[in-house]
PDB file of N, CA and C in Angstrom:
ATOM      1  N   UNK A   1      83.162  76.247  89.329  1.00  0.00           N
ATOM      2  CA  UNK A   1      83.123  77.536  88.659  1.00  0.00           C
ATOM      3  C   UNK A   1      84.258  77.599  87.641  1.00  0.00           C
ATOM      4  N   UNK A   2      83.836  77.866  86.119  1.00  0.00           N
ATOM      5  CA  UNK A   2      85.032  78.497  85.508  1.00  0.00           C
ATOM      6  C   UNK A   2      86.057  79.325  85.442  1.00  0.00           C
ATOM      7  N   UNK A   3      86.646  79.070  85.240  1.00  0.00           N
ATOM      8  CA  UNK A   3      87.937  80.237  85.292  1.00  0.00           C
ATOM      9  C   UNK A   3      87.514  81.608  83.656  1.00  0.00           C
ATOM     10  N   UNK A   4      88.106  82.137  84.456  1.00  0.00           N
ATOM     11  CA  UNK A   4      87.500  83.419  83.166  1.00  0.00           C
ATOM     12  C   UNK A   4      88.022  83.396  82.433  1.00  0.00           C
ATOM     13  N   UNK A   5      89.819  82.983  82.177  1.00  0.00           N
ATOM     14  CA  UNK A   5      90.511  82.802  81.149  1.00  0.00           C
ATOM     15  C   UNK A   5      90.535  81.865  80.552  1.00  0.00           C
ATOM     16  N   UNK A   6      89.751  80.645  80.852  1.00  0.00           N
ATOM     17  CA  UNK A   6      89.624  79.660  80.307  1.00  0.00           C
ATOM     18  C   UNK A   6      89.652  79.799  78.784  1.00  0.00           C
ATOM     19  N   UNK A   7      90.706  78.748  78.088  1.00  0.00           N
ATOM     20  CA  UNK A   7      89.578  79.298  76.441  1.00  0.00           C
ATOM     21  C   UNK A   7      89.018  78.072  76.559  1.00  0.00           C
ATOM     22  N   UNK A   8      86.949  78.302  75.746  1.00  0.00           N
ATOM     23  CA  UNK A   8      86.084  77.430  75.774  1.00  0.00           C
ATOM     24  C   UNK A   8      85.466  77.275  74.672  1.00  0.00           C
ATOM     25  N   UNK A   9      85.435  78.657  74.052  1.00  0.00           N
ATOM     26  CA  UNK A   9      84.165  78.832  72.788  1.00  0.00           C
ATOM     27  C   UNK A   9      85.232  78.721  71.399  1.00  0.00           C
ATOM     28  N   UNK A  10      84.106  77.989  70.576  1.00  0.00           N
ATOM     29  CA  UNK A  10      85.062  77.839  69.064  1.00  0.00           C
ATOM     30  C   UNK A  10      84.414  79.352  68.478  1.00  0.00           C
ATOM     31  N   UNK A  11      85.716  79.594  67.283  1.00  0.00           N
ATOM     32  CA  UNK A  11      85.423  81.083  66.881  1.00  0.00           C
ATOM     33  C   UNK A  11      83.508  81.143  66.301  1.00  0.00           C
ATOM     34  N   UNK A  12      82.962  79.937  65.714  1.00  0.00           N
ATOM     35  CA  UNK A  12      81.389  79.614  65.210  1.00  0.00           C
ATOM     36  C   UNK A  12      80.916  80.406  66.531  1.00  0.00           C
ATOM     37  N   UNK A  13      80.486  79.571  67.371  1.00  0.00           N
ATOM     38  CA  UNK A  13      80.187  79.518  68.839  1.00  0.00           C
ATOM     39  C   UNK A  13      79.836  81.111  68.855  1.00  0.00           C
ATOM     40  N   UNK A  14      80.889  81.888  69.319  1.00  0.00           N
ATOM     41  CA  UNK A  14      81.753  83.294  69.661  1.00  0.00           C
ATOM     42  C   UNK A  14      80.671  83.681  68.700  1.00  0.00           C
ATOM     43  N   UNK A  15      80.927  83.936  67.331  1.00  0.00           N
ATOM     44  CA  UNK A  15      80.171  84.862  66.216  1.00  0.00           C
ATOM     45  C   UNK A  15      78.867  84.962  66.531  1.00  0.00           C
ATOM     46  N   UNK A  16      78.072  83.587  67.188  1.00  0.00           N
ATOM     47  CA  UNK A  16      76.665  83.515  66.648  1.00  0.00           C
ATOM     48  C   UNK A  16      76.153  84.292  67.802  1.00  0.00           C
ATOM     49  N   UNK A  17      76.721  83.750  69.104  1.00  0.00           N
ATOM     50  CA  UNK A  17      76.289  84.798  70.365  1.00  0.00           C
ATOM     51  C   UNK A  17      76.362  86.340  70.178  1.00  0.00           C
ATOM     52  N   UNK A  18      77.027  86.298  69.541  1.00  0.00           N
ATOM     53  CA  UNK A  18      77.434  88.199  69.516  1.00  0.00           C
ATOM     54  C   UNK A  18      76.690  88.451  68.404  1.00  0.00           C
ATOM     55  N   UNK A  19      76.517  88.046  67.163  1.00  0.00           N
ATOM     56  CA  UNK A  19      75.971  88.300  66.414  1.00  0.00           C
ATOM     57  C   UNK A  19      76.914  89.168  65.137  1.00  0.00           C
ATOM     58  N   UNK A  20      77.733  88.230  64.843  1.00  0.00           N
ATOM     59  CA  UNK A  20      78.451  88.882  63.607  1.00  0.00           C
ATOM     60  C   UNK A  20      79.216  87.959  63.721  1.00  0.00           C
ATOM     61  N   UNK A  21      80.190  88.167  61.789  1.00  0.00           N
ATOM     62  CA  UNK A  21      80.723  87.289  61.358  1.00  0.00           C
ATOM     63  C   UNK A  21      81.770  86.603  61.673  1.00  0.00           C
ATOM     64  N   UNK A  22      82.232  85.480  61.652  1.00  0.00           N
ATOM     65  CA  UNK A  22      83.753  84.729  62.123  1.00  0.00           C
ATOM     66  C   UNK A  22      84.712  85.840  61.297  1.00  0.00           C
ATOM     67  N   UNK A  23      84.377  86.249  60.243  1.00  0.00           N
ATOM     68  CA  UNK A  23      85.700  87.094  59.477  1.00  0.00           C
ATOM     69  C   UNK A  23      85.799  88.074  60.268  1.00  0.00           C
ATOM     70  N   UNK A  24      84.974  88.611  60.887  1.00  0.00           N
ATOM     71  CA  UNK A  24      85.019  89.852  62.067  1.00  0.00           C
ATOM     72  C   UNK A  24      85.970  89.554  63.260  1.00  0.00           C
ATOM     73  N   UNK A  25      85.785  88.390  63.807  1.00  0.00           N
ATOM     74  CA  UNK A  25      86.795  87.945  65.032  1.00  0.00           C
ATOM     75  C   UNK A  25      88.002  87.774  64.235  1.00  0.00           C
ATOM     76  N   UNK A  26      88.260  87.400  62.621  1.00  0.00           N
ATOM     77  CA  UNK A  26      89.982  87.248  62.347  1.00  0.00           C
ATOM     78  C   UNK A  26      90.412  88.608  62.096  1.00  0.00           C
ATOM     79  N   UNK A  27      89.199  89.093  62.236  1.00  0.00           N
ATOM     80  CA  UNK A  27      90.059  90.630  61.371  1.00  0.00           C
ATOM     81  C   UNK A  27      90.458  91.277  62.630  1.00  0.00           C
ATOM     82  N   UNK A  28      89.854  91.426  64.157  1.00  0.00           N
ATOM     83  CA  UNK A  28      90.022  91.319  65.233  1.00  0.00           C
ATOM     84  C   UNK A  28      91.306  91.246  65.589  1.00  0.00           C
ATOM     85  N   UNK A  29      91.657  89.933  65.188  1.00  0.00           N
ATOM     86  CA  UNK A  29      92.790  88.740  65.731  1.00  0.00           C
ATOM     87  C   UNK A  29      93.758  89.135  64.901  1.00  0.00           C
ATOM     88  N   UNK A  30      93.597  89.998  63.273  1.00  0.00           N
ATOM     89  CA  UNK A  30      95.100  89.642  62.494  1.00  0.00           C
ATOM     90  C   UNK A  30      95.000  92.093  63.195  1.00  0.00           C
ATOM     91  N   UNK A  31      94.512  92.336  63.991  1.00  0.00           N
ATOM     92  CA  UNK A  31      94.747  93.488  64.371  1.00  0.00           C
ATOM     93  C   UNK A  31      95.570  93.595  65.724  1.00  0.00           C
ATOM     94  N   UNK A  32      95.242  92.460  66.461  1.00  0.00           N
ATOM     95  CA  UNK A  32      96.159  92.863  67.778  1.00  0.00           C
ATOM     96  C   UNK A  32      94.895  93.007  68.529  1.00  0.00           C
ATOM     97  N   UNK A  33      93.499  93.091  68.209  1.00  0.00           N
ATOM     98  CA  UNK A  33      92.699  93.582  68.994  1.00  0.00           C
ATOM     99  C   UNK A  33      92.438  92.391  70.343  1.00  0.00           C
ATOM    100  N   UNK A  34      92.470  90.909  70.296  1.00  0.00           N
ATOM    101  CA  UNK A  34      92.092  89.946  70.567  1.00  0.00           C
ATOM    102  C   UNK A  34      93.063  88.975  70.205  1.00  0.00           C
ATOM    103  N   UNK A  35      93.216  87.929  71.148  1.00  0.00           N
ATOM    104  CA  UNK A  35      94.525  86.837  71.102  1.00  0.00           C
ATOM    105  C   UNK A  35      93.359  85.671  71.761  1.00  0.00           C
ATOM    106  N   UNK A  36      92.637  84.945  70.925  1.00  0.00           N
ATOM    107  CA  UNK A  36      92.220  83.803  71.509  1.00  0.00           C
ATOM    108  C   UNK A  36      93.410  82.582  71.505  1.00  0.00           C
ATOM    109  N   UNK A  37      93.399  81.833  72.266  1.00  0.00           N
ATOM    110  CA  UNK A  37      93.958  80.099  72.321  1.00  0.00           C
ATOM    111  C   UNK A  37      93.988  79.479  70.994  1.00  0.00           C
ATOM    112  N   UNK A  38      94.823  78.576  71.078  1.00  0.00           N
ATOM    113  CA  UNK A  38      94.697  77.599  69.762  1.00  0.00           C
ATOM    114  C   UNK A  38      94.309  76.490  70.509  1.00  0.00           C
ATOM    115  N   UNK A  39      94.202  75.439  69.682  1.00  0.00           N
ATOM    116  CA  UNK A  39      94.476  73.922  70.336  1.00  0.00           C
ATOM    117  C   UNK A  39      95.515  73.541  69.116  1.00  0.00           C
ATOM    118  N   UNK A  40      95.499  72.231  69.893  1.00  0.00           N
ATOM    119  CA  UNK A  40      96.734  71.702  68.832  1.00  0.00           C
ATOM    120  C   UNK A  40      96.367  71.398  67.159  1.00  0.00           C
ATOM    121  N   UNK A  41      95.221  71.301  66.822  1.00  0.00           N
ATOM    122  CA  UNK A  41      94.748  71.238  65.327  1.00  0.00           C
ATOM    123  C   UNK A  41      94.800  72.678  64.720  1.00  0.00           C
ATOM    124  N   UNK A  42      95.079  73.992  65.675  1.00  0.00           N
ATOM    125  CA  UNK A  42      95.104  75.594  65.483  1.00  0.00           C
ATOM    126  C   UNK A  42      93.877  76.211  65.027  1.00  0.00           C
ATOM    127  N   UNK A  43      92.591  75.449  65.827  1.00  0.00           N
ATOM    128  CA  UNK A  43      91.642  75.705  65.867  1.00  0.00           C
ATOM    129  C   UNK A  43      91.096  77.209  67.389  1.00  0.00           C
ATOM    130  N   UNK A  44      90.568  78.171  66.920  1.00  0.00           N
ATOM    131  CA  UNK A  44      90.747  79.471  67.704  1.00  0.00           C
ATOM    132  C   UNK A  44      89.759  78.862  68.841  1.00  0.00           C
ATOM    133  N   UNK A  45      90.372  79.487  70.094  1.00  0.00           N
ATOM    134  CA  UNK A  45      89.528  79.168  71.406  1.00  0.00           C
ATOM    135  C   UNK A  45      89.338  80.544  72.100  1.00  0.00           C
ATOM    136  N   UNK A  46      88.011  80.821  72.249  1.00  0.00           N
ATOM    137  CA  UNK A  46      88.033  81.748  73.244  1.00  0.00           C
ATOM    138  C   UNK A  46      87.241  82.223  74.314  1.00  0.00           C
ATOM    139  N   UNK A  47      88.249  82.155  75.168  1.00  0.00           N
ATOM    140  CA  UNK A  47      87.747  82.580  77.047  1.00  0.00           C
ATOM    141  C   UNK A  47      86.767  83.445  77.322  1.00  0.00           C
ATOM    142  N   UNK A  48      86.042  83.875  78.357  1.00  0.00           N
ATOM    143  CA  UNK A  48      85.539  84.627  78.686  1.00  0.00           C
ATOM    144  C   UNK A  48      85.421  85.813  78.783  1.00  0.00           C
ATOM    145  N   UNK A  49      86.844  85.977  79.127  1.00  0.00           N
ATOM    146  CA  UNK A  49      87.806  87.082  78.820  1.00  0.00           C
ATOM    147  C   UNK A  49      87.777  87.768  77.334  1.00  0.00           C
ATOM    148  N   UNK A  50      88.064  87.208  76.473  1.00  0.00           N
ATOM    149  CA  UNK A  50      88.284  87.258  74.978  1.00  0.00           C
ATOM    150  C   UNK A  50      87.168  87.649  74.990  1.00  0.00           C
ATOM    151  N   UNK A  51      85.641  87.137  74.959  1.00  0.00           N
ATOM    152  CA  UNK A  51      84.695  87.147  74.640  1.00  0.00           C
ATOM    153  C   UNK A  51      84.387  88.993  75.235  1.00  0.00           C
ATOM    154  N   UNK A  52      84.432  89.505  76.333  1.00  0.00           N
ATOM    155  CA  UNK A  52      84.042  90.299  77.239  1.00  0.00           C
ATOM    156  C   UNK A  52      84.609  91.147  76.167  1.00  0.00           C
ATOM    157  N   UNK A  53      86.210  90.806  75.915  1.00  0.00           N
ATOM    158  CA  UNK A  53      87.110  91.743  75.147  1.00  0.00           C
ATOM    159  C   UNK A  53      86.166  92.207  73.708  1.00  0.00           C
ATOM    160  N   UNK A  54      85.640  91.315  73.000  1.00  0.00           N
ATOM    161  CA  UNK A  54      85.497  91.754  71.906  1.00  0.00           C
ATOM    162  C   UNK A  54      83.995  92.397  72.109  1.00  0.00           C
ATOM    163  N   UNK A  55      82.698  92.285  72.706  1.00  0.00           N
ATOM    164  CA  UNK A  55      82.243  93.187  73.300  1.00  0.00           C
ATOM    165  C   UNK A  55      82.551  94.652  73.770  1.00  0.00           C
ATOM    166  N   UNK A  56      83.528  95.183  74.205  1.00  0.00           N
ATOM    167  CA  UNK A  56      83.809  96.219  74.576  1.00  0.00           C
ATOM    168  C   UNK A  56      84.333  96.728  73.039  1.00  0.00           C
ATOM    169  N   UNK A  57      84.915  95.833  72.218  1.00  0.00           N
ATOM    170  CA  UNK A  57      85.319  96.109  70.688  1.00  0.00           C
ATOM    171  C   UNK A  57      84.309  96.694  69.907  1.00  0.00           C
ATOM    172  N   UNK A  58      82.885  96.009  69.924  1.00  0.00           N
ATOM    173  CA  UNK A  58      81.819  95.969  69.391  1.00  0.00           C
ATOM    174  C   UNK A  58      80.989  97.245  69.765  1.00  0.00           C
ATOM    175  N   UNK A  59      80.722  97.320  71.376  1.00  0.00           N
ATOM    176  CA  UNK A  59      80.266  98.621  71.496  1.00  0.00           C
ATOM    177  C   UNK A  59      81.234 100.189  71.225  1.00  0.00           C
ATOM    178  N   UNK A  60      82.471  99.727  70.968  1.00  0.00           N
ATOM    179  CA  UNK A  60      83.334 101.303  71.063  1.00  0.00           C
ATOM    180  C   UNK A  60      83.357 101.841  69.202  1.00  0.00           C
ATOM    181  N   UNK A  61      82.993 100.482  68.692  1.00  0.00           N
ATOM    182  CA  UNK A  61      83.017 100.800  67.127  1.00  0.00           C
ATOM    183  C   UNK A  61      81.427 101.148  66.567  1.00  0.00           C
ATOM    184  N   UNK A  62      80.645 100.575  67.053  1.00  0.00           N
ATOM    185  CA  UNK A  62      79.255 100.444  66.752  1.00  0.00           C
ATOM    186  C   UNK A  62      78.491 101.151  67.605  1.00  0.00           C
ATOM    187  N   UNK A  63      78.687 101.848  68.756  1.00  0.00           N
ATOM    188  CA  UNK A  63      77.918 102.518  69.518  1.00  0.00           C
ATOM    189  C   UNK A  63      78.458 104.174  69.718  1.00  0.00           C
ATOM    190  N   UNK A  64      80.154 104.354  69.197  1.00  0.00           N
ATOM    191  CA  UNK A  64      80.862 105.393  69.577  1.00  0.00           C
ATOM    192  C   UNK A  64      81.562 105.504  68.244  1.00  0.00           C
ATOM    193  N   UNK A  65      81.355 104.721  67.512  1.00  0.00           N
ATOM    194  CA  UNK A  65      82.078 104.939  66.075  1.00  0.00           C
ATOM    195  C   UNK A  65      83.265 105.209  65.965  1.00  0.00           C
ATOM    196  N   UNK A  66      84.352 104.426  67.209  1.00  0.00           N
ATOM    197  CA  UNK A  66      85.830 104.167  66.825  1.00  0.00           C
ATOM    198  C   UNK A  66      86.192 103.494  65.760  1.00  0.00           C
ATOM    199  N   UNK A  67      87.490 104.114  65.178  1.00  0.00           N
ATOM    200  CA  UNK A  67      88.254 103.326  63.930  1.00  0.00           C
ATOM    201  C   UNK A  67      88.690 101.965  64.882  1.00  0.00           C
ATOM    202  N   UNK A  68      89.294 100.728  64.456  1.00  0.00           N
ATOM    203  CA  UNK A  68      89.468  99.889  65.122  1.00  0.00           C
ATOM    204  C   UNK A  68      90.974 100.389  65.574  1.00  0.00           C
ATOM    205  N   UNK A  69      91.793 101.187  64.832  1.00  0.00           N
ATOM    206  CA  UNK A  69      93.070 102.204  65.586  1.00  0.00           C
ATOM    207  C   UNK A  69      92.967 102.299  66.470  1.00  0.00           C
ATOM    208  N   UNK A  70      91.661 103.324  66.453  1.00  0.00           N
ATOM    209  CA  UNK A  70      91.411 103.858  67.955  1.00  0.00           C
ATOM    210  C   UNK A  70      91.179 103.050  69.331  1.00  0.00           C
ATOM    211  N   UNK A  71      90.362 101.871  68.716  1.00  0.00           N
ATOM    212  CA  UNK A  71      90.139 100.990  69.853  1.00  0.00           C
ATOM    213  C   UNK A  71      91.301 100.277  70.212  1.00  0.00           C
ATOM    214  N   UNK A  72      92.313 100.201  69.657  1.00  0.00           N
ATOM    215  CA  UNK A  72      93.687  99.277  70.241  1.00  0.00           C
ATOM    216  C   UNK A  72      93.896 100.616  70.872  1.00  0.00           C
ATOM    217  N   UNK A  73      93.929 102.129  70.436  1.00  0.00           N
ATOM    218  CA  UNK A  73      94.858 102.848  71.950  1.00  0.00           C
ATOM    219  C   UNK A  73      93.910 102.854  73.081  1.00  0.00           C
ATOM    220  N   UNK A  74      92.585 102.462  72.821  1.00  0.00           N
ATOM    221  CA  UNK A  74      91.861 102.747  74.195  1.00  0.00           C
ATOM    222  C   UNK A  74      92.167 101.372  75.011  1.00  0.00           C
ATOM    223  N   UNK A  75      91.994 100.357  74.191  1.00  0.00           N
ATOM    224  CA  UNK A  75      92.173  99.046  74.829  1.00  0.00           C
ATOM    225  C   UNK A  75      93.757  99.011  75.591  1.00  0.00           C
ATOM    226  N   UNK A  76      94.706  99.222  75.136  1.00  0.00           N
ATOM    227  CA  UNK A  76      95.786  99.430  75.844  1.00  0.00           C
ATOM    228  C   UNK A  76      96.398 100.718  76.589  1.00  0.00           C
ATOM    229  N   UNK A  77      95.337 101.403  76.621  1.00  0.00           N
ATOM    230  CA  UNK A  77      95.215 102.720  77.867  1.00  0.00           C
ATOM    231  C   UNK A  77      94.648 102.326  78.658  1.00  0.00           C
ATOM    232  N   UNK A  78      93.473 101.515  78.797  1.00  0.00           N
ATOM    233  CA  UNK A  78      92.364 100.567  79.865  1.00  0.00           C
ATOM    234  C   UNK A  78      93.497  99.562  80.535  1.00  0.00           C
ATOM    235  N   UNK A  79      94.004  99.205  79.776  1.00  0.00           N
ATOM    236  CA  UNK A  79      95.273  98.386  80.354  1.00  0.00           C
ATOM    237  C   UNK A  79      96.001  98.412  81.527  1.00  0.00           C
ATOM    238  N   UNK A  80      96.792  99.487  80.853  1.00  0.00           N
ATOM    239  CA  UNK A  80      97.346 100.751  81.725  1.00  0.00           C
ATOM    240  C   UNK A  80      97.095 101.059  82.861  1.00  0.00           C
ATOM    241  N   UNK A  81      95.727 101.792  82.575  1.00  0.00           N
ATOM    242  CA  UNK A  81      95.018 101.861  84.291  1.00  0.00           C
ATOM    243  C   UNK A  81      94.818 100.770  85.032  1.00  0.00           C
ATOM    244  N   UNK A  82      94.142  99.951  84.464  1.00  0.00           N
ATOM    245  CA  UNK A  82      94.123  98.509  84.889  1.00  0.00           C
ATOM    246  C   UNK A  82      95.349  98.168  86.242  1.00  0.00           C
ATOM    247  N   UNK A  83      96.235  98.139  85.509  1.00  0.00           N
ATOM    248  CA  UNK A  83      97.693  97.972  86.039  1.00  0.00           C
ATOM    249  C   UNK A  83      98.171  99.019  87.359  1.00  0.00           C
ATOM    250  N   UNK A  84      98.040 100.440  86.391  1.00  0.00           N
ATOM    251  CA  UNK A  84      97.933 101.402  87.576  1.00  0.00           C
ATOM    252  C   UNK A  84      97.076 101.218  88.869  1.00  0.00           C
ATOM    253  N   UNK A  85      95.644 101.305  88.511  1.00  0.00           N
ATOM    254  CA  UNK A  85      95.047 100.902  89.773  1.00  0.00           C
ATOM    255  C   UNK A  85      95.536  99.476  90.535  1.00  0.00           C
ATOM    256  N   UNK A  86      95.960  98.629  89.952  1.00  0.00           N
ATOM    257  CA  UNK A  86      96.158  97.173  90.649  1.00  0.00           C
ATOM    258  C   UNK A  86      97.741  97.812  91.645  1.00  0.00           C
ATOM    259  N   UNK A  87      98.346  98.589  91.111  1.00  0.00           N
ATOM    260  CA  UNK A  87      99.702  98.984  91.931  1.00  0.00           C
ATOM    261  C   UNK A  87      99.288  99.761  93.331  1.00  0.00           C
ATOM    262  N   UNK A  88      98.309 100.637  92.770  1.00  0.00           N
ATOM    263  CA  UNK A  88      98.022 101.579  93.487  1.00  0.00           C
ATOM    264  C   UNK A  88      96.783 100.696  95.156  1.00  0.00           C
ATOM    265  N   UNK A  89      96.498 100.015  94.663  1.00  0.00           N
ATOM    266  CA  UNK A  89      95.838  98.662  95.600  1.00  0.00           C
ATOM    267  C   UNK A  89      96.991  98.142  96.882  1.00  0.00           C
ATOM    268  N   UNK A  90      97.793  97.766  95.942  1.00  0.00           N
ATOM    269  CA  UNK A  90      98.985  96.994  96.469  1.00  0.00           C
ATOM    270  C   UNK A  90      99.651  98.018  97.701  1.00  0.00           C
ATOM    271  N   UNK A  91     100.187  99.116  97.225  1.00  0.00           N
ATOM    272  CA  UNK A  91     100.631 100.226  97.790  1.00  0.00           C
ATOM    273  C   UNK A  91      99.438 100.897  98.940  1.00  0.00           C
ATOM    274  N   UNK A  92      98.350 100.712  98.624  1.00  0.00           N
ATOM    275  CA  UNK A  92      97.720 101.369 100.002  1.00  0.00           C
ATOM    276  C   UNK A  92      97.241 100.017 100.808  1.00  0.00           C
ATOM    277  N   UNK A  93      97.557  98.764 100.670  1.00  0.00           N
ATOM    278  CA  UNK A  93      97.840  97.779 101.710  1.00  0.00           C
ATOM    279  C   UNK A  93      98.920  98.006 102.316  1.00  0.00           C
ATOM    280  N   UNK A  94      99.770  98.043 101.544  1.00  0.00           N
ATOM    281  CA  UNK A  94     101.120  98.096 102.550  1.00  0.00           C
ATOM    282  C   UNK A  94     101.563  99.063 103.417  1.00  0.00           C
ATOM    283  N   UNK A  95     101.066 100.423 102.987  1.00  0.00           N
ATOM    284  CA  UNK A  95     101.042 101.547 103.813  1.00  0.00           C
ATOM    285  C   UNK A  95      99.431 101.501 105.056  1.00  0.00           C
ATOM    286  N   UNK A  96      98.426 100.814 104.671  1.00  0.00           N
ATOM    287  CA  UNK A  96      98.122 100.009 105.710  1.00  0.00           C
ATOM    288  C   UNK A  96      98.753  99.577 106.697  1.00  0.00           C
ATOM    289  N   UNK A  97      99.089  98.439 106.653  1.00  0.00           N
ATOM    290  CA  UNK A  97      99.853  97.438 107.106  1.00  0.00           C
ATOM    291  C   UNK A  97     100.789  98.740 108.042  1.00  0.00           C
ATOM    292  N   UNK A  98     101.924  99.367 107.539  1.00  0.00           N
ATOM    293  CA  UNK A  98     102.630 100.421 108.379  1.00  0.00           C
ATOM    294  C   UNK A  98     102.105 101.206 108.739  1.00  0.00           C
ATOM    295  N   UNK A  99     100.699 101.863 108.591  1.00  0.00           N
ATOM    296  CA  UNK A  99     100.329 102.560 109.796  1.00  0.00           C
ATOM    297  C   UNK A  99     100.215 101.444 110.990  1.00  0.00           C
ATOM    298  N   UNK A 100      99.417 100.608 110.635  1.00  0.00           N
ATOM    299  CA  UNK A 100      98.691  99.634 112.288  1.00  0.00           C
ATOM    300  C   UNK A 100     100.063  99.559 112.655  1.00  0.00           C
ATOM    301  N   UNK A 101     101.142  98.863 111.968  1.00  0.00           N
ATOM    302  CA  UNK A 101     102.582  98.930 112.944  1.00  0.00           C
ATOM    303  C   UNK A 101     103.369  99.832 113.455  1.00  0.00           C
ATOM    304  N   UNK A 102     103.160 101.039 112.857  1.00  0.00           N
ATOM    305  CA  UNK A 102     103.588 102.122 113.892  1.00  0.00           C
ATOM    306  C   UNK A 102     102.436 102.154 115.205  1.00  0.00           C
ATOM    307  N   UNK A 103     101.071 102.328 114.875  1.00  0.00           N
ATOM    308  CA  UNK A 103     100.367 102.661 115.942  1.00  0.00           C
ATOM    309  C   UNK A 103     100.207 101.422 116.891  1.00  0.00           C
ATOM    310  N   UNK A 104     101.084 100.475 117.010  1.00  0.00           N
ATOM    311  CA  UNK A 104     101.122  99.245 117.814  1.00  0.00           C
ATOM    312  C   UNK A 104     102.421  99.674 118.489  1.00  0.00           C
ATOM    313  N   UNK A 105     103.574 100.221 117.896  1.00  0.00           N
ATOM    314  CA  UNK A 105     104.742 100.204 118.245  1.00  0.00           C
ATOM    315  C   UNK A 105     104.492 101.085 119.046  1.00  0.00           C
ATOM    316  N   UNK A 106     103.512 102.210 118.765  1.00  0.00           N
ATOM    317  CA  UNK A 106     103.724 103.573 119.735  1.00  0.00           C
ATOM    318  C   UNK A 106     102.643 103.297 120.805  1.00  0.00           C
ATOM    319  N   UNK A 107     102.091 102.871 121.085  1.00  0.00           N
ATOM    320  CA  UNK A 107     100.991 102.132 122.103  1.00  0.00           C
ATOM    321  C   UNK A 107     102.391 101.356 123.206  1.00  0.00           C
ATOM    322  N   UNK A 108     103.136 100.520 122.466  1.00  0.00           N
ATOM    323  CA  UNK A 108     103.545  99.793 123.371  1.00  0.00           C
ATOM    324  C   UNK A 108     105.423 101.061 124.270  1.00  0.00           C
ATOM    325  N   UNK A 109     105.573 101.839 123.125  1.00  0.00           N
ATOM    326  CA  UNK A 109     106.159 103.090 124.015  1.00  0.00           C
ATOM    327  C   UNK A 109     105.353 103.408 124.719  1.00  0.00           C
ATOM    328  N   UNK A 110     104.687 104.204 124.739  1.00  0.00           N
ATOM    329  CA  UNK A 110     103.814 104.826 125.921  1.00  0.00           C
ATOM    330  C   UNK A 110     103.615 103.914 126.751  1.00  0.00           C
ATOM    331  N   UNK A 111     102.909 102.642 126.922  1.00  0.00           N
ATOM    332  CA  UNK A 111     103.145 101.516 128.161  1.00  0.00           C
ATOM    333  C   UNK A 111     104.026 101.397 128.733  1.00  0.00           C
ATOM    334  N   UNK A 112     105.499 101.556 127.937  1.00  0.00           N
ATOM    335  CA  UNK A 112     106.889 101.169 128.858  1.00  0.00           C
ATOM    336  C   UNK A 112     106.926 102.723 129.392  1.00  0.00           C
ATOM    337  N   UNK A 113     106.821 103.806 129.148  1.00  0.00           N
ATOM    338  CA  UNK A 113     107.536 104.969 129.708  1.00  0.00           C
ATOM    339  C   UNK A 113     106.310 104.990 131.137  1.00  0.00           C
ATOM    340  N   UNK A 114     105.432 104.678 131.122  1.00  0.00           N
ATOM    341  CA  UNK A 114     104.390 104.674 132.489  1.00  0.00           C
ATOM    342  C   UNK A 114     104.834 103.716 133.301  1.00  0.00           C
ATOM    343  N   UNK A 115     105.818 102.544 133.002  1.00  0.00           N
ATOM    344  CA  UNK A 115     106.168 102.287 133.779  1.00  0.00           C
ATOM    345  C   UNK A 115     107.795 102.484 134.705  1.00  0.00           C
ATOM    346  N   UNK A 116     108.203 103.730 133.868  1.00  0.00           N
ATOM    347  CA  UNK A 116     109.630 104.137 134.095  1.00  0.00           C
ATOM    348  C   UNK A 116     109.470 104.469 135.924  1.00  0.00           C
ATOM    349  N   UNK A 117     110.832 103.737 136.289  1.00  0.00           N
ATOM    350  CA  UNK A 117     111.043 104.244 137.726  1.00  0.00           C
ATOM    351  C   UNK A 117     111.331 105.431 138.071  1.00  0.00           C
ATOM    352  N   UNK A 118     110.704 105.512 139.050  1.00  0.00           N
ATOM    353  CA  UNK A 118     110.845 107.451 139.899  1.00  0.00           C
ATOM    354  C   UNK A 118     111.832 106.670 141.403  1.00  0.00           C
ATOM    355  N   UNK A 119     112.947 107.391 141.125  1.00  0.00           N
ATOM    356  CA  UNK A 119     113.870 106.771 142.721  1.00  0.00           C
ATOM    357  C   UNK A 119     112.689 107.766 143.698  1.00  0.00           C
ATOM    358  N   UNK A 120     112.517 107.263 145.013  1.00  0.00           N
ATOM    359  CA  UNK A 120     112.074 107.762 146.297  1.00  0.00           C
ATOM    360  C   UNK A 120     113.273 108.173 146.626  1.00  0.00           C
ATOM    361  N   UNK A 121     113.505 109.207 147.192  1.00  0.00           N
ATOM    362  CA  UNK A 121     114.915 109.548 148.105  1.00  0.00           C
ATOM    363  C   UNK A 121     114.505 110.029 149.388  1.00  0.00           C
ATOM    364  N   UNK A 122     113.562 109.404 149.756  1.00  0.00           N
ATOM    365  CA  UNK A 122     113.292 109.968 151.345  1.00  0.00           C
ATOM    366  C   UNK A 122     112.730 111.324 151.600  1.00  0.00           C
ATOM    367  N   UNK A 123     112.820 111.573 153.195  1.00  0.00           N
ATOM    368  CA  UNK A 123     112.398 112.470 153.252  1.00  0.00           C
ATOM    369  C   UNK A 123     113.406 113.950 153.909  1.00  0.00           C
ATOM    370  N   UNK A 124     113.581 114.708 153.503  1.00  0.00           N
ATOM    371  CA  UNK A 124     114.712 115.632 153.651  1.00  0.00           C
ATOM    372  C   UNK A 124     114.587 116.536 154.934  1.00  0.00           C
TER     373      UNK A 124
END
């Protein structure tokens, strides 16, 4: 299986699938919108990723009629959340994780206090 970040596709490649011009992916690329790979001849490579990326480019300009402005603040607000939610993941594992260990810790109190000694002192 590929890796998604792979870069694979030459910028030709990229254009013809999507259906628009290579000057479209540089104008893309000299915006900040998209960062494909080089190789060492500084020929553009791009991943799956990239590819997905400029799709979401394509429908927010052509289907919603963003300036390409607009689509760099949405693209790096998507980000954002991105990030946010990935923290917010992280953080309700770990508060996971500390509930089951309190409710293990307090399971094993209650076991020891049932077995606390009662002295017998006879009978009076």
């Amino acid at each position: 299986m590929q890796n998604y970040e792979e870069p694979l596709f030459l910028i030709s490649v990229v254009a013809k699938v999507l259906s628009i011009h290579p000057q479209t992916l540089r104008q893309y690329e000299r915006e900040g919108l998209v960062e494909p790979s080089r190789t060492d001849g500084k020929m553009r490579l791009y991943s799956q990723k990239d590819v997905d990326r400029v799709k979401t480019i394509l429908n927010l300009t052509r289907e919603l009629g963003v300036n390409l402005a607009g689509v760099d603040v949405i693209l790096q607000l998507k980000e954002k959340i991105d990030d946010l939610e990935s923290t917010i993941d992280e953080l309700n594992k770990k508060l996971h994780e500390a509930t089951s260990q309190t409710s293990t810790k307090r399971s094993l109190v209650k076991r020891k206090s049932s077995f606390d000694l009662v002295f017998y002192e006879g009978k009076k």
